[in-house]
N, C-alpha and C. Protein backbone atom coordinates (compact mmCIF):
# COMPACT_ATOMS: atom_id res chain seq x y z
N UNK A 1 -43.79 217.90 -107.62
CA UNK A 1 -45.04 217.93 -106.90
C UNK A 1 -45.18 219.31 -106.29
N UNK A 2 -46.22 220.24 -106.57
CA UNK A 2 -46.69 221.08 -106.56
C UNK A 2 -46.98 221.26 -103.99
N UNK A 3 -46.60 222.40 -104.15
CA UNK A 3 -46.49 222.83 -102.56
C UNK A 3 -47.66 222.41 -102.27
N UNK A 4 -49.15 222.75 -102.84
CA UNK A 4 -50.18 222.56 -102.52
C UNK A 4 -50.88 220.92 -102.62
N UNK A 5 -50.07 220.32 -103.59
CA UNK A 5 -50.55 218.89 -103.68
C UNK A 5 -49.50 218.03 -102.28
N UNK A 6 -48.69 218.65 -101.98
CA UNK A 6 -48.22 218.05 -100.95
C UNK A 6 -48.91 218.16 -99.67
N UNK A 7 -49.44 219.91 -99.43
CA UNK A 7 -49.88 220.04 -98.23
C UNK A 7 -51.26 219.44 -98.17
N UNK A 8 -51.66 219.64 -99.17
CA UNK A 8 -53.24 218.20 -99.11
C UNK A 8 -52.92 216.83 -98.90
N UNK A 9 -52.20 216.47 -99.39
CA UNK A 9 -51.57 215.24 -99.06
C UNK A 9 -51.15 214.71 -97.70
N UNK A 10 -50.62 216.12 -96.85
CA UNK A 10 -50.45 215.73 -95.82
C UNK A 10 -51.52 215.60 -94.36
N UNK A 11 -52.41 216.83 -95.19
CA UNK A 11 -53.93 216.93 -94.12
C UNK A 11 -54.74 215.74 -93.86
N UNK A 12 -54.87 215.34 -95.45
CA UNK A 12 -55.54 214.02 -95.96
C UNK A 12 -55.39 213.06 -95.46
N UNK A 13 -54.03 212.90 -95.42
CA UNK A 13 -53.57 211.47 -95.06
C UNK A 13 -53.61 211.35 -93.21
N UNK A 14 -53.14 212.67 -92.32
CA UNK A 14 -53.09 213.12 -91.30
C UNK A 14 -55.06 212.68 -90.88
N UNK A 15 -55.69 213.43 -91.40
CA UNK A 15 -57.24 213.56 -91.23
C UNK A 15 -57.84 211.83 -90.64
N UNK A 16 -57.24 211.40 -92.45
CA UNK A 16 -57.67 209.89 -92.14
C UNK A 16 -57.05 208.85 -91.42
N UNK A 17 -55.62 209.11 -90.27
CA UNK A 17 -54.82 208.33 -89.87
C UNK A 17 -55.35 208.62 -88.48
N UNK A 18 -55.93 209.92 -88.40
CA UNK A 18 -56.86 209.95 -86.85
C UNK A 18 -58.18 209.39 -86.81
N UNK A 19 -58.74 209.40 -88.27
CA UNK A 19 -60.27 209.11 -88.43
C UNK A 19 -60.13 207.28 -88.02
N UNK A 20 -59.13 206.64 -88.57
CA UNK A 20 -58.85 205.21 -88.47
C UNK A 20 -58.89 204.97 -86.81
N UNK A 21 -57.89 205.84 -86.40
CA UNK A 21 -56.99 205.52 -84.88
C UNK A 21 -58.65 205.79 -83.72
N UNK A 22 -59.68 207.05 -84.20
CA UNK A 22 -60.59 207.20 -83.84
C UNK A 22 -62.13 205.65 -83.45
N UNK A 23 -61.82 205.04 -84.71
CA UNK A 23 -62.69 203.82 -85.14
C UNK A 23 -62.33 202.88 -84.18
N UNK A 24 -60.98 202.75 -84.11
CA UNK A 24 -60.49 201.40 -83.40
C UNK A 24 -60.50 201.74 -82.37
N UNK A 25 -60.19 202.81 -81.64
CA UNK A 25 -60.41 203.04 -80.35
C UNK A 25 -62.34 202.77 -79.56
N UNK A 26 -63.15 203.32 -80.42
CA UNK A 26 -64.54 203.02 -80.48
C UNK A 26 -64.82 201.61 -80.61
N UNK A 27 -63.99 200.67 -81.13
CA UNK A 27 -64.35 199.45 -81.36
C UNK A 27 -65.61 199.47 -82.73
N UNK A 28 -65.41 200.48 -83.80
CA UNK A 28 -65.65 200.61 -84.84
C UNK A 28 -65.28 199.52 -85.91
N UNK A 29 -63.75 199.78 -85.86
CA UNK A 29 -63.19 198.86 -86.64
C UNK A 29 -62.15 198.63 -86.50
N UNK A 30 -61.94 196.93 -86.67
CA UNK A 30 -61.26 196.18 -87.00
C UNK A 30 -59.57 196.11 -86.87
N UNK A 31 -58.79 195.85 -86.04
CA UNK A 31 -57.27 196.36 -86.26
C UNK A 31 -56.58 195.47 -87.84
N UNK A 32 -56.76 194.70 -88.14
CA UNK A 32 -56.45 193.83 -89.51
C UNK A 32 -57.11 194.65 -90.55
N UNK A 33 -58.12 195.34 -90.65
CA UNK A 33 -58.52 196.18 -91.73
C UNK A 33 -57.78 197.67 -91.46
N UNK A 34 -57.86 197.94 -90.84
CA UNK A 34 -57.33 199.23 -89.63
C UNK A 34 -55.72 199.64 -90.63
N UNK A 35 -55.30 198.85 -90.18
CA UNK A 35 -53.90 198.66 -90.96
C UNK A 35 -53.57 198.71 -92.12
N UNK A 36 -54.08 198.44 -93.02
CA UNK A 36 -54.18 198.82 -94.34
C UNK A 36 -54.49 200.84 -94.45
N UNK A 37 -55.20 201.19 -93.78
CA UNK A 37 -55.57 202.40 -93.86
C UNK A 37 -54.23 203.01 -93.38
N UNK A 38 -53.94 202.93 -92.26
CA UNK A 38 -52.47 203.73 -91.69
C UNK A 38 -51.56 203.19 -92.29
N UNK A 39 -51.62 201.70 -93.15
CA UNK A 39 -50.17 202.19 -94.06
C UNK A 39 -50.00 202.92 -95.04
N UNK A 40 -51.24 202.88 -95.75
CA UNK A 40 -51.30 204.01 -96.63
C UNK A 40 -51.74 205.66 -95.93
N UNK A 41 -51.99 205.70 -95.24
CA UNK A 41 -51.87 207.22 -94.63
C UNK A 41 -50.40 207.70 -94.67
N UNK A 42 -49.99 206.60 -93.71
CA UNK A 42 -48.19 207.04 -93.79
C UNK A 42 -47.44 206.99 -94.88
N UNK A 43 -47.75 206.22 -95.70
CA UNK A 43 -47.16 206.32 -97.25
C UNK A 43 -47.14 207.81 -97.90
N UNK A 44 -48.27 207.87 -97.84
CA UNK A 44 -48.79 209.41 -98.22
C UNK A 44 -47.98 210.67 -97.87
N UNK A 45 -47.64 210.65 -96.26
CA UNK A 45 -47.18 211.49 -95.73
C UNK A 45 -45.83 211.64 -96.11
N UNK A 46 -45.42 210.26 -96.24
CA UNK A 46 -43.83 209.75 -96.48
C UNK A 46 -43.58 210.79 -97.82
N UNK A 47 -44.43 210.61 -98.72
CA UNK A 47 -44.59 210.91 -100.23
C UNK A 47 -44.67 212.22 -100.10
N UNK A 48 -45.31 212.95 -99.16
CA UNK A 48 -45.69 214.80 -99.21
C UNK A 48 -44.22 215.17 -98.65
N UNK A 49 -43.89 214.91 -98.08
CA UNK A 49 -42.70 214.79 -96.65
C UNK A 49 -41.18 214.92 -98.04
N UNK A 50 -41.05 213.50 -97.68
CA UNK A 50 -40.10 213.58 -98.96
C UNK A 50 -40.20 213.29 -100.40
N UNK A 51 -40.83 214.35 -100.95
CA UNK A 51 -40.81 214.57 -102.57
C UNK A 51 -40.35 213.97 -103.87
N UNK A 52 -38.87 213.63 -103.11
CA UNK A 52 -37.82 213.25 -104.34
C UNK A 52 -38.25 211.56 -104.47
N UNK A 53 -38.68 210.75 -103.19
CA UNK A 53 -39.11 209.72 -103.99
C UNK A 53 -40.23 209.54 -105.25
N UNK A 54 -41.28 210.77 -104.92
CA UNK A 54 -42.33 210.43 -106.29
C UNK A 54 -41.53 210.90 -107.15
N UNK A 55 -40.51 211.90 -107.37
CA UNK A 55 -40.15 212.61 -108.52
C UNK A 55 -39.29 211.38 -109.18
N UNK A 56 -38.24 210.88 -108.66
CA UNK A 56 -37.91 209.52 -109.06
C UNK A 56 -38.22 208.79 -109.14
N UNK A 57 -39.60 207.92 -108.55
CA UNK A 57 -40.44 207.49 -109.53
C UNK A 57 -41.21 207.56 -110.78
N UNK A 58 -41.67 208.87 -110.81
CA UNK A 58 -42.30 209.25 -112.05
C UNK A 58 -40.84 209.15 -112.94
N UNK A 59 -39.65 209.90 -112.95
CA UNK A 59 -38.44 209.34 -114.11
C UNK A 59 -38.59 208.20 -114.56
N UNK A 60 -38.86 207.06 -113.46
CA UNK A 60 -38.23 206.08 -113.74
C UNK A 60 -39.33 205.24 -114.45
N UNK A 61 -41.06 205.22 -113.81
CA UNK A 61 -42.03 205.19 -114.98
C UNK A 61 -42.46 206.23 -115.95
N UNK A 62 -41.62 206.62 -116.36
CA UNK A 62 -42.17 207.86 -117.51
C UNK A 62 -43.60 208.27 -117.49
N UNK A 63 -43.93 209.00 -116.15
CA UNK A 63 -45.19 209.44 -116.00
C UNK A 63 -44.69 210.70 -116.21
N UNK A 64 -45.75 211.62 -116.85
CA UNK A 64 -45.95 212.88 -117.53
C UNK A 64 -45.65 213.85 -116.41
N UNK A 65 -46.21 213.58 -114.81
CA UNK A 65 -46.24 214.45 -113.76
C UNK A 65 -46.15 213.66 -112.35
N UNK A 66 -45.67 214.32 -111.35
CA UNK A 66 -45.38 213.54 -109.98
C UNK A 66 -47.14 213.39 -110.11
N UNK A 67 -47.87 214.97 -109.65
CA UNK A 67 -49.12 213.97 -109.40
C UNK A 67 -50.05 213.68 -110.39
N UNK A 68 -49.86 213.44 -111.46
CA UNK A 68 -49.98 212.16 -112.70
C UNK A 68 -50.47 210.74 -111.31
N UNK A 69 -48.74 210.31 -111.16
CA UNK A 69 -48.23 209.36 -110.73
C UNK A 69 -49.02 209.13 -109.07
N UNK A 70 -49.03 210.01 -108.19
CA UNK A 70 -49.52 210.08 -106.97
C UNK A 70 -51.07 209.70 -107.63
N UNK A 71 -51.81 210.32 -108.41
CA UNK A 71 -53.17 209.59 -108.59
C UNK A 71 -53.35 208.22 -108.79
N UNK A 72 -52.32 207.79 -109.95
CA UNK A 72 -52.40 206.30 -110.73
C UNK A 72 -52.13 205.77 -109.62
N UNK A 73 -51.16 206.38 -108.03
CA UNK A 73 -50.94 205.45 -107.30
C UNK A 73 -52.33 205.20 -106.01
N UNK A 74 -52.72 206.05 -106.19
CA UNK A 74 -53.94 206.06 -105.33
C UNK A 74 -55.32 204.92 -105.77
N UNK A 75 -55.18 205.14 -107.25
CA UNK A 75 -56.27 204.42 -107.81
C UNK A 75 -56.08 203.42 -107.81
N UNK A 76 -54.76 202.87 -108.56
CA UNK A 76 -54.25 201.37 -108.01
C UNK A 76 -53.91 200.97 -106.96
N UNK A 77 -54.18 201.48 -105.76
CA UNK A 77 -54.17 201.28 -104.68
C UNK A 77 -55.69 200.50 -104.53
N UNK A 78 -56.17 201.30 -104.24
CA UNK A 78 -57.75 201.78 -103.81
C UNK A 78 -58.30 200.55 -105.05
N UNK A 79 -58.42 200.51 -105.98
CA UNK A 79 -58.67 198.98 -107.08
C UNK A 79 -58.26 197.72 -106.58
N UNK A 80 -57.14 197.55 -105.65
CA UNK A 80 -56.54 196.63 -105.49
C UNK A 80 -57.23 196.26 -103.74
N UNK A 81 -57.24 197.12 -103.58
CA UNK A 81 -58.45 196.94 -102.09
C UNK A 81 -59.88 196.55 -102.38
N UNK A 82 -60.44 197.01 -103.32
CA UNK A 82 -61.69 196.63 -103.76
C UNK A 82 -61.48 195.19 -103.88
N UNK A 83 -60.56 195.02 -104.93
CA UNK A 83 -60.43 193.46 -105.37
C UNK A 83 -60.18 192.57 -103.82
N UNK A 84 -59.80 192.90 -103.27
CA UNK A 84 -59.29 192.10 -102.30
C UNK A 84 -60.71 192.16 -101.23
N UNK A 85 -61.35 193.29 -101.00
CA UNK A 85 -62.41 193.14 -100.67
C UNK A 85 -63.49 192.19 -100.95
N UNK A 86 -63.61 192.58 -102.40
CA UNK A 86 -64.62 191.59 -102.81
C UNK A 86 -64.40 190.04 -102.84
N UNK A 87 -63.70 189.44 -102.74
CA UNK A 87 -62.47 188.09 -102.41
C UNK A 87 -63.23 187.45 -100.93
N UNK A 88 -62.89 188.53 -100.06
CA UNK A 88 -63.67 188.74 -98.62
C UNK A 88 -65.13 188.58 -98.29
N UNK A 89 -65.61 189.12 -99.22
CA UNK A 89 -67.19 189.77 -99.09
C UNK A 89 -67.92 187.91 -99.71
N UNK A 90 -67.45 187.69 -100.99
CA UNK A 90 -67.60 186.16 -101.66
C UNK A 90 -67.36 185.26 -100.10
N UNK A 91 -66.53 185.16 -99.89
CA UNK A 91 -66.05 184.17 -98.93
C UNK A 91 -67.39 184.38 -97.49
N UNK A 92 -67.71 185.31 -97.15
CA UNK A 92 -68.32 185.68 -96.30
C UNK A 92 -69.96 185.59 -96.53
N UNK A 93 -70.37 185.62 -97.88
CA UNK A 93 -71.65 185.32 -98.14
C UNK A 93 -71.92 183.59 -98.64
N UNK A 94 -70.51 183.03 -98.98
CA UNK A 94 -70.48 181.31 -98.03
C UNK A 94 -70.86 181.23 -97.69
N UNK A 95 -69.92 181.40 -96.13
CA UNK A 95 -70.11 181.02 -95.04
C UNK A 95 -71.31 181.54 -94.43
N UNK A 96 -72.24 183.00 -94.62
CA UNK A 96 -73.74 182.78 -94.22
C UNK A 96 -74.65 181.77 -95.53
N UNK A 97 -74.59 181.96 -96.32
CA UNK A 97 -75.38 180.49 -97.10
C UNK A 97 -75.07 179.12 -96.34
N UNK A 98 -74.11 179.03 -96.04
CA UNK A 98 -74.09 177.34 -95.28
C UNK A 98 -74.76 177.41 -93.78
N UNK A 99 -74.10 178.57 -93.09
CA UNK A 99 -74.87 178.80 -91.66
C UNK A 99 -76.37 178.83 -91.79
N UNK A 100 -76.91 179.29 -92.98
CA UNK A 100 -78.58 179.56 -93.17
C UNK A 100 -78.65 178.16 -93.40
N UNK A 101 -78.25 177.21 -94.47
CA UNK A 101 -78.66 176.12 -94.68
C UNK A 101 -78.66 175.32 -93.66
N UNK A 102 -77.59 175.37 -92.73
CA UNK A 102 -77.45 174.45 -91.84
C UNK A 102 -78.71 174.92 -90.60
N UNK A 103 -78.70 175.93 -90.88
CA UNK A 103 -79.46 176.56 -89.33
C UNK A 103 -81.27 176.03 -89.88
N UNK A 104 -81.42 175.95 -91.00
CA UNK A 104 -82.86 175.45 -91.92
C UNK A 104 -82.83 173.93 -91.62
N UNK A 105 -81.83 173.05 -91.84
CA UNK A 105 -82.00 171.68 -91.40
C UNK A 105 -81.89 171.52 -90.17
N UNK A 106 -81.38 172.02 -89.11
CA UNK A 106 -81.39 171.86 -87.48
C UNK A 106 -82.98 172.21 -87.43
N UNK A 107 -83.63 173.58 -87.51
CA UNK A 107 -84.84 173.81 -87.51
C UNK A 107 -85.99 172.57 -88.08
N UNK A 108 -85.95 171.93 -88.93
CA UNK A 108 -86.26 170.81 -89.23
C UNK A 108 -86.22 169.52 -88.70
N UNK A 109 -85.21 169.34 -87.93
CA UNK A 109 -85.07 168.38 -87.00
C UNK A 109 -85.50 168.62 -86.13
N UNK A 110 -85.93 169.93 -85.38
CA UNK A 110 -85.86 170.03 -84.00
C UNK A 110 -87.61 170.01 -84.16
N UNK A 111 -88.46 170.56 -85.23
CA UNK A 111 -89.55 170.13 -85.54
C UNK A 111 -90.25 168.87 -85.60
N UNK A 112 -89.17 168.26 -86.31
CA UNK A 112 -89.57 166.26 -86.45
C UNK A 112 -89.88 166.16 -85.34
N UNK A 113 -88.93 166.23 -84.55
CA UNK A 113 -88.57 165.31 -82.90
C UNK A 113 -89.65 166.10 -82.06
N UNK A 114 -90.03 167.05 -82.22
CA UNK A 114 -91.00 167.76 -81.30
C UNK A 114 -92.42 167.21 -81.89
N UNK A 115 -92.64 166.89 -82.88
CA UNK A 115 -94.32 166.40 -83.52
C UNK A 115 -93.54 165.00 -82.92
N UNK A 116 -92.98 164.20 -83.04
CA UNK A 116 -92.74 162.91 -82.77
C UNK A 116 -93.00 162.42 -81.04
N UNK A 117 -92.76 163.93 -80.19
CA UNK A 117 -92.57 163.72 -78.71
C UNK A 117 -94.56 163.83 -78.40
N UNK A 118 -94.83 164.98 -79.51
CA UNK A 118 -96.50 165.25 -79.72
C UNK A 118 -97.20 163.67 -79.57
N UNK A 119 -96.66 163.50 -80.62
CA UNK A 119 -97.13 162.04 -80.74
C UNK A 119 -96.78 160.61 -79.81
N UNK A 120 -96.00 160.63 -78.99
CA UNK A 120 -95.90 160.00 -78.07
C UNK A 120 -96.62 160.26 -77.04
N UNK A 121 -96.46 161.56 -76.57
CA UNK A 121 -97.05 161.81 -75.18
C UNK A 121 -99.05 161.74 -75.75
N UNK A 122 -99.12 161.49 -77.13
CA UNK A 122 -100.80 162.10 -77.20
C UNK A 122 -100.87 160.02 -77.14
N UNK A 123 -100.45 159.36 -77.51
CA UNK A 123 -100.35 157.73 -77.25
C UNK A 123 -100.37 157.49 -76.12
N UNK A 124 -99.53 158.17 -74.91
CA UNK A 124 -99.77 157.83 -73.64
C UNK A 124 -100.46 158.19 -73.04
N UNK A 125 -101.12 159.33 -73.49
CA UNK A 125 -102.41 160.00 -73.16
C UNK A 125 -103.56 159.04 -72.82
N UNK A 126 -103.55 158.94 -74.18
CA UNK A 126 -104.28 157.91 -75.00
C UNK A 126 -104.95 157.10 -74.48
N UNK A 127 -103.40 155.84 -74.16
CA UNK A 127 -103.24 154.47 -73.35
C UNK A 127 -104.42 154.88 -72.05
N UNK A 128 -103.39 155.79 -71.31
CA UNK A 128 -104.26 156.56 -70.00
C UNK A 128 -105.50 156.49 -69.71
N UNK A 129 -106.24 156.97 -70.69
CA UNK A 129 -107.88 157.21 -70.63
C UNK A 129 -108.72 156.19 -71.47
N UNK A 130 -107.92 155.34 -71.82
CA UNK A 130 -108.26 153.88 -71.92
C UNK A 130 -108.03 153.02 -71.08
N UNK A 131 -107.26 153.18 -70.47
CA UNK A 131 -107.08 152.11 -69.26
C UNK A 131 -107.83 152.57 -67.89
N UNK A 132 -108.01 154.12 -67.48
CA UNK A 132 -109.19 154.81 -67.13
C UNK A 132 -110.12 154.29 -67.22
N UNK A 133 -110.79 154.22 -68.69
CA UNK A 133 -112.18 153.90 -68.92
C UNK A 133 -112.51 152.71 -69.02
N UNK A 134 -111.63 151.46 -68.97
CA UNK A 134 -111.72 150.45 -69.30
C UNK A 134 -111.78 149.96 -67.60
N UNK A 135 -111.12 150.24 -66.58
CA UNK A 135 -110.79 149.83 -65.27
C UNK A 135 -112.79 150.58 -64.29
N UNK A 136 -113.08 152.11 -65.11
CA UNK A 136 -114.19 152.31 -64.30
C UNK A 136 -115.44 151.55 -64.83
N UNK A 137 -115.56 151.00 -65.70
CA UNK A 137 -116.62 150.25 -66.21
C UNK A 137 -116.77 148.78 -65.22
């Protein structure tokens, strides 16, 4: 791994382990999502830091180059977050489809019972100015 792919590696990962620590402090985001980001920040660093693990990895998967290997690991990283995202995102557009549905039939009920109270109080009305008109005659 090349001096310069390390020292990017380390800005990068440095950049985005404050940009994270920045979010959560703001109440931006999330500490359970949060975490995923700083483990891979620190991975990164781990990886710029000490060298000889990518280089022994790449031996040991017969990748052509350390950062060959540092990309494929980034992408399959970063693929595998998507997937897991989208897992999340499904589950979450559920649970608003049922909250909408449910929140559409409460609205419906609370309509019935309000024309129904219409209709009572316009009966006792009603009664009222019949028994009014019936008592002044």
């Amino acid at each position: 791994m090349s001096v310069t792919l390390r020292i990017v590696l380390i800005v990068l990962s440095v950049l985005d382990l404050g940009y994270v620590i920045h979010k959560i402090r703001f109440s931006k985001m999330q500490i359970e999502y949060a975490l995923f980001w700083i483990a891979l920040s620190i991975m990164f660093i781990l990886l710029a830091v000490f060298p000889v693990i990518a280089y022994k990895a790449t031996e040991l998967l017969g990748v052509m180059s350390t950062a060959n290997l540092i990309f494929l690991a980034i992408i399959g990283i970063l693929l595998l977050k998507v997937f897991m995202m989208t897992i999340e995102l499904s589950v979450l557009e559920n649970k608003v489809r049922d909250l909408v549905q449910q929140l559409g039939i409460d609205e419906k009920n609370n309509r019935d019972e309000y024309k129904k109270m219409l209709v009572k109080s316009a009966k006792v009305a009603d009664d009222g100015i019949e028994k009014k008109g019936s008592s002044d005659n």
